[in-house]
PDB file of N, CA and C in Angstrom:
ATOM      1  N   UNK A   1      33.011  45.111  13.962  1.00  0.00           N
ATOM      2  CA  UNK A   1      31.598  45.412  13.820  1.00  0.00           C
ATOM      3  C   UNK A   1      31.027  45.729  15.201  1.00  0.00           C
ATOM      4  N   UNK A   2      29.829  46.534  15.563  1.00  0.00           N
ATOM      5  CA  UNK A   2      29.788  46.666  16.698  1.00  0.00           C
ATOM      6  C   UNK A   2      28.687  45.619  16.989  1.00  0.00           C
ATOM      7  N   UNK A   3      28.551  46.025  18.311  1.00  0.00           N
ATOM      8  CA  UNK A   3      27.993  44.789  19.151  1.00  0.00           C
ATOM      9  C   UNK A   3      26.632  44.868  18.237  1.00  0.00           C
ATOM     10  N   UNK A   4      25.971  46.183  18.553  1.00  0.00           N
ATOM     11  CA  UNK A   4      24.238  45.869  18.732  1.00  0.00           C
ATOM     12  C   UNK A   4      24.137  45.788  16.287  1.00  0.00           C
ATOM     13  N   UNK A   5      25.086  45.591  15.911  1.00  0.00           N
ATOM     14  CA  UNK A   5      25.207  44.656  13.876  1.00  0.00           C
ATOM     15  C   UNK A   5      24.970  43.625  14.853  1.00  0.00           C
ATOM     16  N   UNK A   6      26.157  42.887  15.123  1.00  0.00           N
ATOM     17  CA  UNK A   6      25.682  41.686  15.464  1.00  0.00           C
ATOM     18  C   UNK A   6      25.032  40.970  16.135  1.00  0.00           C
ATOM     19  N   UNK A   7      24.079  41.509  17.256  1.00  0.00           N
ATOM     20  CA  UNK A   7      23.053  41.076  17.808  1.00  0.00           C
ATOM     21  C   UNK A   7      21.735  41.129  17.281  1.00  0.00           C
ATOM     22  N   UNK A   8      21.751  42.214  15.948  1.00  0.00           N
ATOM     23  CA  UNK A   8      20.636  42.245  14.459  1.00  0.00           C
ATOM     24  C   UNK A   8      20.797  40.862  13.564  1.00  0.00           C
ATOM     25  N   UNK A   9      22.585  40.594  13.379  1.00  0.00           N
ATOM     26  CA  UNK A   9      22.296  39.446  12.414  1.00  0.00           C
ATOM     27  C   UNK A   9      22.212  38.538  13.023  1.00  0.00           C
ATOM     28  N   UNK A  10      22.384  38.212  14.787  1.00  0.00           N
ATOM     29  CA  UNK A  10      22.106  36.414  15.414  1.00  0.00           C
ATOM     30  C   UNK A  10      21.083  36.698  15.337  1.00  0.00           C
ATOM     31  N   UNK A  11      20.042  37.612  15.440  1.00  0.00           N
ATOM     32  CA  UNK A  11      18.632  37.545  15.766  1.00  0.00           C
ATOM     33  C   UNK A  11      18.083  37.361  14.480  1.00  0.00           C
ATOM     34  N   UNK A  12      18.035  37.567  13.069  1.00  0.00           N
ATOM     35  CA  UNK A  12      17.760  37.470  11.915  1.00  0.00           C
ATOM     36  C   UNK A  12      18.311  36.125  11.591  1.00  0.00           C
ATOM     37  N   UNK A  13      19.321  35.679  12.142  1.00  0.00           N
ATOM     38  CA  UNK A  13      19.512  34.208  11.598  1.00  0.00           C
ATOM     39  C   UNK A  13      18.631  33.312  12.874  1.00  0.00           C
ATOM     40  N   UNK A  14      18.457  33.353  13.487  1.00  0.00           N
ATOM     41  CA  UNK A  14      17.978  32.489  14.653  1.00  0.00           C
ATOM     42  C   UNK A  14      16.438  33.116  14.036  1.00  0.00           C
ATOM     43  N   UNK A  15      15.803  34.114  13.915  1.00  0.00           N
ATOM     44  CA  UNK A  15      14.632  34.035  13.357  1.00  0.00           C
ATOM     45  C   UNK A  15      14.415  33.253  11.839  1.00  0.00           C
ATOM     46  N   UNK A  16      15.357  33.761  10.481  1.00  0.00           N
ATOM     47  CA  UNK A  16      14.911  32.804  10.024  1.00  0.00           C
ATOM     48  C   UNK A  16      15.121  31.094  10.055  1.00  0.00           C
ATOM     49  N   UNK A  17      16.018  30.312  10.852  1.00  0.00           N
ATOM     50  CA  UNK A  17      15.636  29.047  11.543  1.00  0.00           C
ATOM     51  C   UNK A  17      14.309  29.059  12.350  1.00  0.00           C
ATOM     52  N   UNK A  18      13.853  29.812  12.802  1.00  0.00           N
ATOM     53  CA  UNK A  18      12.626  29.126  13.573  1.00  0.00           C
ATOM     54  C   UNK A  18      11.560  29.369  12.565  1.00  0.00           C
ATOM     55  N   UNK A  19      11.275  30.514  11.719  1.00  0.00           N
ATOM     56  CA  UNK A  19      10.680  30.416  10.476  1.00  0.00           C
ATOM     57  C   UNK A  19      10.447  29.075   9.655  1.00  0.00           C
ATOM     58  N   UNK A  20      11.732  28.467   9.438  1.00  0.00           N
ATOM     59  CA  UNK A  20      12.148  27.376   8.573  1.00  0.00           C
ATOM     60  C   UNK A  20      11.203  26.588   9.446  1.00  0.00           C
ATOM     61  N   UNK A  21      11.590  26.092  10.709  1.00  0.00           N
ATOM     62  CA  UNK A  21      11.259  25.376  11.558  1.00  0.00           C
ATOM     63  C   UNK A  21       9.667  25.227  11.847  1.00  0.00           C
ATOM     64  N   UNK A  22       8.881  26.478  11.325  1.00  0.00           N
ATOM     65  CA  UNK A  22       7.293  26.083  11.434  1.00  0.00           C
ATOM     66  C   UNK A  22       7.035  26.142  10.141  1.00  0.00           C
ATOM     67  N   UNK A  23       7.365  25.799   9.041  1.00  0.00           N
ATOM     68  CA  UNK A  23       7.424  25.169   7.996  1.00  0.00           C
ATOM     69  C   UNK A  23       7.326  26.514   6.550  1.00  0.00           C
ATOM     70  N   UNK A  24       8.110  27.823   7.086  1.00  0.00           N
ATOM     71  CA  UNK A  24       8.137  28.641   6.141  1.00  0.00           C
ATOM     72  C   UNK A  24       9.158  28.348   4.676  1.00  0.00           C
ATOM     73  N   UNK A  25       8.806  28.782   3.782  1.00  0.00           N
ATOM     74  CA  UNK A  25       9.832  28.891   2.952  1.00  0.00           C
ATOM     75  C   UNK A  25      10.554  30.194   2.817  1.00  0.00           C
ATOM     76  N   UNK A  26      11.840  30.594   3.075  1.00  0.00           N
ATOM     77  CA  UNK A  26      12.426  31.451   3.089  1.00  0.00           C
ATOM     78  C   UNK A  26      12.396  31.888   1.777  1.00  0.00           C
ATOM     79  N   UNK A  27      12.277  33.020   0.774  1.00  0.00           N
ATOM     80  CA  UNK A  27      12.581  33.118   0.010  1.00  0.00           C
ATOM     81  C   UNK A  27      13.669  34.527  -0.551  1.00  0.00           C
ATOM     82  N   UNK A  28      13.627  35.458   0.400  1.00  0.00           N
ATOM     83  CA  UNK A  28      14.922  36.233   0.141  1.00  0.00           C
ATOM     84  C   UNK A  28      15.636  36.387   1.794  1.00  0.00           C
ATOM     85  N   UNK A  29      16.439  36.979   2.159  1.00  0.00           N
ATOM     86  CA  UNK A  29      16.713  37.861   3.197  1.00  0.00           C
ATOM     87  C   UNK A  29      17.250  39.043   3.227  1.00  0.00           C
ATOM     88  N   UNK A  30      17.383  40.210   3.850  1.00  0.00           N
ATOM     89  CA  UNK A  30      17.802  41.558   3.450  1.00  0.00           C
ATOM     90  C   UNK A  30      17.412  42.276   2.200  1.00  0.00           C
ATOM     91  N   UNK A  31      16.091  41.563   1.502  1.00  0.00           N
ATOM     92  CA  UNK A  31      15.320  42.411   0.386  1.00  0.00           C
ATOM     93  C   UNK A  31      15.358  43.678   0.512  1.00  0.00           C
ATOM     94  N   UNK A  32      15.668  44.423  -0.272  1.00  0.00           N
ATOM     95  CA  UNK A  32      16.215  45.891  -0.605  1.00  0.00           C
ATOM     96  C   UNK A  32      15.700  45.971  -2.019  1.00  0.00           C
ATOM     97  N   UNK A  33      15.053  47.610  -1.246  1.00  0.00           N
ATOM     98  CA  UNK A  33      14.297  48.475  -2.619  1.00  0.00           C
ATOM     99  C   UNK A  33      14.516  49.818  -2.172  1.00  0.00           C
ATOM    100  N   UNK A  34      15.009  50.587  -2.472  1.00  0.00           N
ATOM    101  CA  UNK A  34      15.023  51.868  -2.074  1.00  0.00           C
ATOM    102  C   UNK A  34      15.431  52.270  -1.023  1.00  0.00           C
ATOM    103  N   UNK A  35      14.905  52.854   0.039  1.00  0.00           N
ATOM    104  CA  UNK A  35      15.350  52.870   1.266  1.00  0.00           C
ATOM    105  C   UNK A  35      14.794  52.185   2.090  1.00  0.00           C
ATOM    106  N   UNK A  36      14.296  50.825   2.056  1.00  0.00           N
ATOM    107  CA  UNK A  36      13.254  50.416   2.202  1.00  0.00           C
ATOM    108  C   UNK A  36      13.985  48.578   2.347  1.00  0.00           C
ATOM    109  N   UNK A  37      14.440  47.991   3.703  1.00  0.00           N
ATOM    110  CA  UNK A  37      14.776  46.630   3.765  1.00  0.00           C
ATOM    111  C   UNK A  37      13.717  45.469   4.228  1.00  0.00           C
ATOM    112  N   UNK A  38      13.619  44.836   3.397  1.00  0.00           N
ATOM    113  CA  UNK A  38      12.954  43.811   4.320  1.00  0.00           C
ATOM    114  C   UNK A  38      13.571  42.200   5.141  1.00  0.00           C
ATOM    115  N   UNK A  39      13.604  42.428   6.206  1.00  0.00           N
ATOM    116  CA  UNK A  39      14.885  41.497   6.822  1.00  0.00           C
ATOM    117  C   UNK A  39      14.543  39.915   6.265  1.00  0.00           C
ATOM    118  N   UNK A  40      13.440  39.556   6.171  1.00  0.00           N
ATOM    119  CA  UNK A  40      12.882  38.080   5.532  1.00  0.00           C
ATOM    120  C   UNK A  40      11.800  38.254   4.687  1.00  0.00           C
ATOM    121  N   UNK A  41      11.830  37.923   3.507  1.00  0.00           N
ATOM    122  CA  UNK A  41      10.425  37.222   2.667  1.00  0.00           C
ATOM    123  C   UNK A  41      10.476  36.180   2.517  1.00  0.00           C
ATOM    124  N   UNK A  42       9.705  35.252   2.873  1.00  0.00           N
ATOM    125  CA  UNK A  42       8.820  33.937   3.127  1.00  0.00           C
ATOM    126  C   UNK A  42       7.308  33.608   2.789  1.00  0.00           C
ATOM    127  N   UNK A  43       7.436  32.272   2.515  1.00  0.00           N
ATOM    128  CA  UNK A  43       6.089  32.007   2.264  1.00  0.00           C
ATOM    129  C   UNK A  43       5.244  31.162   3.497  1.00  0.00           C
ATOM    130  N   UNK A  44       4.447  31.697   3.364  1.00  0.00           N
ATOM    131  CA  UNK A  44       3.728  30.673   5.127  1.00  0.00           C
ATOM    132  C   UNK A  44       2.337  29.776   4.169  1.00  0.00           C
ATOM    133  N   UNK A  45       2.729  28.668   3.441  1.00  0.00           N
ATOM    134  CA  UNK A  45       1.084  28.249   2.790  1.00  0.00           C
ATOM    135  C   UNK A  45       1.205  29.201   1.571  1.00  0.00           C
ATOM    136  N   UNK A  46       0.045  29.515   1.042  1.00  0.00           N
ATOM    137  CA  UNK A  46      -0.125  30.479   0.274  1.00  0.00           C
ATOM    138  C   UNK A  46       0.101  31.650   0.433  1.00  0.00           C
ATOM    139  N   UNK A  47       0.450  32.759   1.585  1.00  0.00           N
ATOM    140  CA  UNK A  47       0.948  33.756   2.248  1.00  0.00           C
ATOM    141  C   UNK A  47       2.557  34.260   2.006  1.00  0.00           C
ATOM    142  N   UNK A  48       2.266  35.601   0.962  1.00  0.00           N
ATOM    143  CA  UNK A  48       3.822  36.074   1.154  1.00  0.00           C
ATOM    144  C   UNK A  48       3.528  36.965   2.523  1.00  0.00           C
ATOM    145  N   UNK A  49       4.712  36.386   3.111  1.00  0.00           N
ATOM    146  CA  UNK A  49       4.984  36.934   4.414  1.00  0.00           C
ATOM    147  C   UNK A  49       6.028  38.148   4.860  1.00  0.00           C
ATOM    148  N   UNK A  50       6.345  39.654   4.506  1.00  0.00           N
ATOM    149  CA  UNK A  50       7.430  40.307   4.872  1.00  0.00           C
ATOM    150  C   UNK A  50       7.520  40.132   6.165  1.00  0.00           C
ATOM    151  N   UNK A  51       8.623  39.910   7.007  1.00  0.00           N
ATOM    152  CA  UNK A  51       8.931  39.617   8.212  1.00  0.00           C
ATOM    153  C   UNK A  51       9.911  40.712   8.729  1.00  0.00           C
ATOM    154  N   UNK A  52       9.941  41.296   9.853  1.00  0.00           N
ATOM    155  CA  UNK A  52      10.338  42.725  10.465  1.00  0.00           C
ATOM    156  C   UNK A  52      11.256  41.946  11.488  1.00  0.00           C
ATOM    157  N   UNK A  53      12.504  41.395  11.755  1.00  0.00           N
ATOM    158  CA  UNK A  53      13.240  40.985  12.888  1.00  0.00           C
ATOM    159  C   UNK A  53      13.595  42.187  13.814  1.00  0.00           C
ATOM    160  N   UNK A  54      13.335  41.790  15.093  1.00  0.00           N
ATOM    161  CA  UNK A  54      13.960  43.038  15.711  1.00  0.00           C
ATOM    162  C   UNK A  54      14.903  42.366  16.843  1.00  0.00           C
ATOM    163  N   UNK A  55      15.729  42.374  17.108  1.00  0.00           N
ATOM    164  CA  UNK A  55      16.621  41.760  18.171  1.00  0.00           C
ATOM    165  C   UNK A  55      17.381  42.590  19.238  1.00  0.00           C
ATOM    166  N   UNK A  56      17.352  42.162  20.468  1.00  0.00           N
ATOM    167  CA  UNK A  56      17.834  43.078  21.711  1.00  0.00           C
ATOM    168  C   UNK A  56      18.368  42.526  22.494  1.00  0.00           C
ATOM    169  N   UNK A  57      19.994  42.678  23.404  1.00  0.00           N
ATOM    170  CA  UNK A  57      20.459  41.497  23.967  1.00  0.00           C
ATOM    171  C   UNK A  57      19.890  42.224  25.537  1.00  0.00           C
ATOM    172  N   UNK A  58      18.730  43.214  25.692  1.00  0.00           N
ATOM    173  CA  UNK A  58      18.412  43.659  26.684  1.00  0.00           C
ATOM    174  C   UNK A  58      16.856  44.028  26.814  1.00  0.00           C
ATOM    175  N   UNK A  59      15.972  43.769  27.427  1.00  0.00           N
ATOM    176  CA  UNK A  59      14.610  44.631  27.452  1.00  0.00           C
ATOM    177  C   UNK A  59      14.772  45.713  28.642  1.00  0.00           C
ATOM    178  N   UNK A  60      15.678  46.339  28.769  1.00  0.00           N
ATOM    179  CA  UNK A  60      16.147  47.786  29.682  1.00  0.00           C
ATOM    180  C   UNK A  60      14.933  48.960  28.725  1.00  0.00           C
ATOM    181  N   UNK A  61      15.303  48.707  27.647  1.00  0.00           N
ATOM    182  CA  UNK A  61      14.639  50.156  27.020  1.00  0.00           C
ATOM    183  C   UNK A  61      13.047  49.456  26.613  1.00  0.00           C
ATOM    184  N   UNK A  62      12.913  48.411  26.784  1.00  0.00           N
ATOM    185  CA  UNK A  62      11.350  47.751  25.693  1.00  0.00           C
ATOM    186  C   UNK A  62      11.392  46.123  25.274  1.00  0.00           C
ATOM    187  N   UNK A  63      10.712  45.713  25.266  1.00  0.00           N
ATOM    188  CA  UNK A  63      10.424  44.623  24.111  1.00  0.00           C
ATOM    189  C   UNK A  63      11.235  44.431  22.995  1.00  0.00           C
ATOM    190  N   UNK A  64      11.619  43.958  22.091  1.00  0.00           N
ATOM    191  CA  UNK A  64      12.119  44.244  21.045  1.00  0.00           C
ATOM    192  C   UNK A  64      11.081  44.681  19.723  1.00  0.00           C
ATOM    193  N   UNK A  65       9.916  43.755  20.408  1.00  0.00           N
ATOM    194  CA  UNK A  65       8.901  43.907  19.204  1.00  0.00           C
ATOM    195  C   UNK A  65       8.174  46.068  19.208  1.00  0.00           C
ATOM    196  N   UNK A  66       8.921  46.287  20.541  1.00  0.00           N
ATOM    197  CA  UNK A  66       7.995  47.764  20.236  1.00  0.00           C
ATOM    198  C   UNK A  66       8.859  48.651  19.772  1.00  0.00           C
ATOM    199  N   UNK A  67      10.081  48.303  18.912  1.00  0.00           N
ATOM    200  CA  UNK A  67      10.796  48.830  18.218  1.00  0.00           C
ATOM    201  C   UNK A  67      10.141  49.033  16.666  1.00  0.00           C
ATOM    202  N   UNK A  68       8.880  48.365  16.140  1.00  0.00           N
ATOM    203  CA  UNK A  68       8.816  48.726  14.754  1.00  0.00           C
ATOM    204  C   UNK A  68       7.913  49.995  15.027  1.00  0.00           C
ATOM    205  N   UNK A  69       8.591  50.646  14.172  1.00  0.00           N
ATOM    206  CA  UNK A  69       7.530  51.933  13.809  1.00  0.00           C
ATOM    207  C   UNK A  69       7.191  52.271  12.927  1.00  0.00           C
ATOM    208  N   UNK A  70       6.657  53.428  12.879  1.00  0.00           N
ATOM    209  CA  UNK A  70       5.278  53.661  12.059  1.00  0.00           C
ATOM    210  C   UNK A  70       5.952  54.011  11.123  1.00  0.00           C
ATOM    211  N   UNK A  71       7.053  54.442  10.676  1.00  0.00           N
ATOM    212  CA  UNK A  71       8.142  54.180   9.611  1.00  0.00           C
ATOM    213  C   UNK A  71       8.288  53.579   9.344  1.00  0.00           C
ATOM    214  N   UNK A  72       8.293  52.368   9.722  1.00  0.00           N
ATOM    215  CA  UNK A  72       9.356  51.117   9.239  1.00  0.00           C
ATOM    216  C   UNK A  72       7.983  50.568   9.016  1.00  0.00           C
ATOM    217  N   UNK A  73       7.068  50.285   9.342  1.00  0.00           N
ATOM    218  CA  UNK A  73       5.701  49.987   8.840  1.00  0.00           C
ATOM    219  C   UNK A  73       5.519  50.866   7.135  1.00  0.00           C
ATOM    220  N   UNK A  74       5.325  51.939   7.274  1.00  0.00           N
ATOM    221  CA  UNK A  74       5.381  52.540   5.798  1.00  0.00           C
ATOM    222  C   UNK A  74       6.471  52.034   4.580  1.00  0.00           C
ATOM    223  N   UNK A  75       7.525  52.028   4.939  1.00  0.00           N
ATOM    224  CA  UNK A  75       8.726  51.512   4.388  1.00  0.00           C
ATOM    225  C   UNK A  75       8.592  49.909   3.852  1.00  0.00           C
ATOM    226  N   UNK A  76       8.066  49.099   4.453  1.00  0.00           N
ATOM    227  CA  UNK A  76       8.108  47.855   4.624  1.00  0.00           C
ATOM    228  C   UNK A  76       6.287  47.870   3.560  1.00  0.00           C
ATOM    229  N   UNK A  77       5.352  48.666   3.719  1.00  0.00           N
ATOM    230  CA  UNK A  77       4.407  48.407   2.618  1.00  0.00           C
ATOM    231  C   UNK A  77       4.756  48.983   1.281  1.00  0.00           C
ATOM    232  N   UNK A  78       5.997  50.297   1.308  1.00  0.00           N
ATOM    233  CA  UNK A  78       6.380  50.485  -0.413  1.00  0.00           C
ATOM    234  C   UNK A  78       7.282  48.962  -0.257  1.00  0.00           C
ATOM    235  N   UNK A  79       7.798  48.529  -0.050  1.00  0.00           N
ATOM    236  CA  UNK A  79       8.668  47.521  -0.504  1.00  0.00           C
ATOM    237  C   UNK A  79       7.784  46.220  -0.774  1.00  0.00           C
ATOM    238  N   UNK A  80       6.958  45.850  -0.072  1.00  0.00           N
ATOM    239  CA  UNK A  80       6.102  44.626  -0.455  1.00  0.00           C
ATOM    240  C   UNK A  80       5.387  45.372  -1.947  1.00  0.00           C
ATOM    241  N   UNK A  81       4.760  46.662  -2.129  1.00  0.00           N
ATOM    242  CA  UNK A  81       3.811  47.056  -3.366  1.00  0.00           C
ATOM    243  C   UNK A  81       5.276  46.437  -4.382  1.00  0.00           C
ATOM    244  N   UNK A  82       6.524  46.969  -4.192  1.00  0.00           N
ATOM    245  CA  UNK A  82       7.522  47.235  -5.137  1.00  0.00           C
ATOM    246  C   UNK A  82       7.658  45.172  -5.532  1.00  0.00           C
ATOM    247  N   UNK A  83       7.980  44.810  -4.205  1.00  0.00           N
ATOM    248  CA  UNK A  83       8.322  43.194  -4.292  1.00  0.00           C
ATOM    249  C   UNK A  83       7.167  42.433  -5.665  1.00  0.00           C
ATOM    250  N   UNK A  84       5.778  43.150  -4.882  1.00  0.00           N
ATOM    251  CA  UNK A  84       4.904  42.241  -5.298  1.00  0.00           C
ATOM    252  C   UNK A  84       4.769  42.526  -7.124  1.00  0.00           C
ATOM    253  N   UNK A  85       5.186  43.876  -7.343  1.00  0.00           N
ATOM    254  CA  UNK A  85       5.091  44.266  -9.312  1.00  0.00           C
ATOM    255  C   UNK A  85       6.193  43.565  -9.632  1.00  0.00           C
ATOM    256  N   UNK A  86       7.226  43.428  -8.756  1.00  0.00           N
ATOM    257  CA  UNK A  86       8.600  42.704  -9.368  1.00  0.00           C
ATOM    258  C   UNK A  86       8.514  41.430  -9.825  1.00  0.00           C
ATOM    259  N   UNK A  87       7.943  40.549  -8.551  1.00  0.00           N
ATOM    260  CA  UNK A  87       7.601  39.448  -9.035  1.00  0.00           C
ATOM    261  C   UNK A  87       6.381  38.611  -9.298  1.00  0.00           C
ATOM    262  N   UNK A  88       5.466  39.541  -9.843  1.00  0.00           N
ATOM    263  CA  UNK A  88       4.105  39.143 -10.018  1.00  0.00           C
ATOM    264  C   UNK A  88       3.016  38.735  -9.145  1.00  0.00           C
ATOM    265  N   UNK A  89       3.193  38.886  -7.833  1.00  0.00           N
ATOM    266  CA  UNK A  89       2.397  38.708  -6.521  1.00  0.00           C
ATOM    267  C   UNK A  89       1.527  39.332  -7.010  1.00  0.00           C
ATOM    268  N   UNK A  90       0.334  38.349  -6.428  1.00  0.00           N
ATOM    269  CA  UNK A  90      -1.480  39.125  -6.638  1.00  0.00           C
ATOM    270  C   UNK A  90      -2.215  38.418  -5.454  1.00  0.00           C
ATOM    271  N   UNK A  91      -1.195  37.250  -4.359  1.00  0.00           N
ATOM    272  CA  UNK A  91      -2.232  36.881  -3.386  1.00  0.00           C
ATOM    273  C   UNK A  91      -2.079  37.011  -2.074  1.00  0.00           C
ATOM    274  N   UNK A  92      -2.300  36.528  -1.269  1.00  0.00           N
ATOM    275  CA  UNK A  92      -2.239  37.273  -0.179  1.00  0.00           C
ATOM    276  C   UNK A  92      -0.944  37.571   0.601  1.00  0.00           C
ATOM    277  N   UNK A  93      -0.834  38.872   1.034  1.00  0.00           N
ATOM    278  CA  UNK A  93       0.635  39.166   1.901  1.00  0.00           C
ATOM    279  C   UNK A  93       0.410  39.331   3.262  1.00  0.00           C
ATOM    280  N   UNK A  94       1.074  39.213   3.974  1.00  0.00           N
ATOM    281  CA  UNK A  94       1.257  39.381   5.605  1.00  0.00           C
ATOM    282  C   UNK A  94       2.051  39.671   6.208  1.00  0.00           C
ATOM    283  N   UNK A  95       2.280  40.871   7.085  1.00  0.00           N
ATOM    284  CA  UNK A  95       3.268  41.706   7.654  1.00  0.00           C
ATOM    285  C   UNK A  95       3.430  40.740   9.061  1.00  0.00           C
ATOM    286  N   UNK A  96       4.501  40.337   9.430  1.00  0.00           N
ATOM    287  CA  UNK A  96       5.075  39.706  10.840  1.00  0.00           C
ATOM    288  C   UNK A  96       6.117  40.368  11.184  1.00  0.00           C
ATOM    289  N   UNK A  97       6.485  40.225  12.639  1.00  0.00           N
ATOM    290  CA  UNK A  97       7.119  40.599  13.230  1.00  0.00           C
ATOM    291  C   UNK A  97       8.058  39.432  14.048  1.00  0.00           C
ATOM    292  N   UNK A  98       9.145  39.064  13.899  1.00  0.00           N
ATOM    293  CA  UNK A  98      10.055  38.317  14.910  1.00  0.00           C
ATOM    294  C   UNK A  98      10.715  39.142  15.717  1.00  0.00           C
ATOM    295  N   UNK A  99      10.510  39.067  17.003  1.00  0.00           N
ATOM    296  CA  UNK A  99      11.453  39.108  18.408  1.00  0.00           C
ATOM    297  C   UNK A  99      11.896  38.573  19.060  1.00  0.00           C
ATOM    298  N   UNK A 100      13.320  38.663  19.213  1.00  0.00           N
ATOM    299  CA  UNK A 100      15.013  38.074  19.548  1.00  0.00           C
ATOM    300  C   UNK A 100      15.113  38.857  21.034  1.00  0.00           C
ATOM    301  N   UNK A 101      14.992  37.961  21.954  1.00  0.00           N
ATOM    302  CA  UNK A 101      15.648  39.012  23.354  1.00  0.00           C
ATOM    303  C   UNK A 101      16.920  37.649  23.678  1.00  0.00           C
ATOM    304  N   UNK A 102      18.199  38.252  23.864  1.00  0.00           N
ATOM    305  CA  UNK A 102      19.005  37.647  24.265  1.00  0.00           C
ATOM    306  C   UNK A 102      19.164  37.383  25.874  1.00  0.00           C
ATOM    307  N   UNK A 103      19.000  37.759  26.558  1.00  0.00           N
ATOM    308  CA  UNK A 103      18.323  38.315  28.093  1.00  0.00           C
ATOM    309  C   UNK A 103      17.434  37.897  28.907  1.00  0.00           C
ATOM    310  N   UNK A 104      18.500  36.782  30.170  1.00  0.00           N
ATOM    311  CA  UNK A 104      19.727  36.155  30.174  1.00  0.00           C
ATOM    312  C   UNK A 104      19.457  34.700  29.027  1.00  0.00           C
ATOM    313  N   UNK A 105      18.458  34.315  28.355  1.00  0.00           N
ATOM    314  CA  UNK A 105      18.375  33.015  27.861  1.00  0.00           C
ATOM    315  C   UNK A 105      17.779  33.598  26.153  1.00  0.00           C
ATOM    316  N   UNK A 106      18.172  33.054  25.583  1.00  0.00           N
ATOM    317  CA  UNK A 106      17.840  33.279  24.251  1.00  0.00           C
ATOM    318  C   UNK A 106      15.850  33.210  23.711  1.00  0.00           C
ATOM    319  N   UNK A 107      15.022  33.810  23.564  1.00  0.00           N
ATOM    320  CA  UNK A 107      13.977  34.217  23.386  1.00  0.00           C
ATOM    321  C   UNK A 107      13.345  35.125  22.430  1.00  0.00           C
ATOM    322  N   UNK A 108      12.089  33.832  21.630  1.00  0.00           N
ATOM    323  CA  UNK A 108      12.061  34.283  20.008  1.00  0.00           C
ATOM    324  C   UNK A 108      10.475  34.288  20.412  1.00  0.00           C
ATOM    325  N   UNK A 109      10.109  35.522  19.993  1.00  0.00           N
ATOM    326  CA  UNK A 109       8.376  35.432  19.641  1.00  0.00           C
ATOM    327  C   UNK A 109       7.596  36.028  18.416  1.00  0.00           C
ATOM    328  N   UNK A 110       7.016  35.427  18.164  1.00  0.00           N
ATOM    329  CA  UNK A 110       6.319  35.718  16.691  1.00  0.00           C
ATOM    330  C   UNK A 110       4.992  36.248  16.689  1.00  0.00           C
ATOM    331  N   UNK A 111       5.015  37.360  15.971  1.00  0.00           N
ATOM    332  CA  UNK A 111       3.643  37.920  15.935  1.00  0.00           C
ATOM    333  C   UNK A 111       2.905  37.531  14.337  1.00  0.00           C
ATOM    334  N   UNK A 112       2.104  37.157  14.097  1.00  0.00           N
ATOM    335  CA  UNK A 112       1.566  36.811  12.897  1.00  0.00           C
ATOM    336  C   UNK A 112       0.990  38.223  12.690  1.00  0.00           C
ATOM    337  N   UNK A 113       0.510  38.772  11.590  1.00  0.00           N
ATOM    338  CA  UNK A 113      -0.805  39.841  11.329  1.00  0.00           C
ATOM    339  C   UNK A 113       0.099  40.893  11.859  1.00  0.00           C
ATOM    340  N   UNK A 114       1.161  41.269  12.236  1.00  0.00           N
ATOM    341  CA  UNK A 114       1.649  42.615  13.630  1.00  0.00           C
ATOM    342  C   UNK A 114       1.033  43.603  13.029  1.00  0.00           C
ATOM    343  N   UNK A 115       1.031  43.830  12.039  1.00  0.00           N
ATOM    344  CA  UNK A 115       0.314  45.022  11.874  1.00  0.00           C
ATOM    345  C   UNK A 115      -0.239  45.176  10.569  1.00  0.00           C
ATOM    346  N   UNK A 116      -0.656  46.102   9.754  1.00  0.00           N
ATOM    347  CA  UNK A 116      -1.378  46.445   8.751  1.00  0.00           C
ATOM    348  C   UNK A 116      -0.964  48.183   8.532  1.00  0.00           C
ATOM    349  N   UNK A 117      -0.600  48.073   7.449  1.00  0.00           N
ATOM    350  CA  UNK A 117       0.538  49.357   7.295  1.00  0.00           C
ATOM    351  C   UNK A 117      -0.562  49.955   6.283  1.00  0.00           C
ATOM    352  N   UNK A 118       0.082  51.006   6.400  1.00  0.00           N
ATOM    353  CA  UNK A 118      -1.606  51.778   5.091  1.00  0.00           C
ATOM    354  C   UNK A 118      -0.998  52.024   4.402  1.00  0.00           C
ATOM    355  N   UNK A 119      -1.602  51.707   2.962  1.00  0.00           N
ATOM    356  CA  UNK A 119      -1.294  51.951   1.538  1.00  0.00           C
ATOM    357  C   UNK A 119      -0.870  52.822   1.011  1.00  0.00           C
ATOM    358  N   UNK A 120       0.306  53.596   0.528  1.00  0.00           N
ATOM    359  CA  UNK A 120       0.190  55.049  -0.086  1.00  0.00           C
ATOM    360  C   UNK A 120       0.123  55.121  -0.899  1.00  0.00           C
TER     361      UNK A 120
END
């Protein structure tokens, strides 16, 4: 497998542990609808949460967090509309973002709210 698969799945597993760890409930991982993944759904409280992991064993090119784009933002709101008819969701959802920098010490930051994707 190459390096930068597996520096996606330590960072997706080390995100959802720290998830767990501020008292989320995990409820899928790698949710798939179309072309369309969502790396964590969780509940935060009453909050379905889609969660966007992005992991980098380098900030040479960026942040890890300024890797989501305005694609993957679109992608990630058909999949919550699709999640939420699937399984009857009607209350509130919230788009987050986890960032994994491996570089040199292991480093996780969480954006609550990251963004707000527009409806199509």
């Amino acid at each position: 497998m190459a390096q930068h698969n597996d520096t996606g799945q330590a960072g997706e597993e080390l995100a959802a542990q720290f998830l767990e760890q501020q008292g989320f409930q995990i409820l899928h991982r790698n949710w798939r609808f179309g072309r369309a993944e969502v790396d964590i759904v969780a509940m935060d409280g009453p909050a379905l949460v889609l969660v966007e992991v992005k992991a980098r064993s380098s900030d040479h090119f960026g942040r890890p967090e300024d890797f989501v784009s305005a694609k993957k933002q679109r992608f990630l709101a058909e999949a919550a509309s699709r999640y939420m008819e699937m399984y009857g969701h009607d209350w509130e959802i919230r788009f987050d973002v986890v960032a994994v920098l491996f570089n040199p010490e292991t480093e996780i930051t969480h954006f609550r709210d990251a963004f707000f994707p527009e409806w199509g």
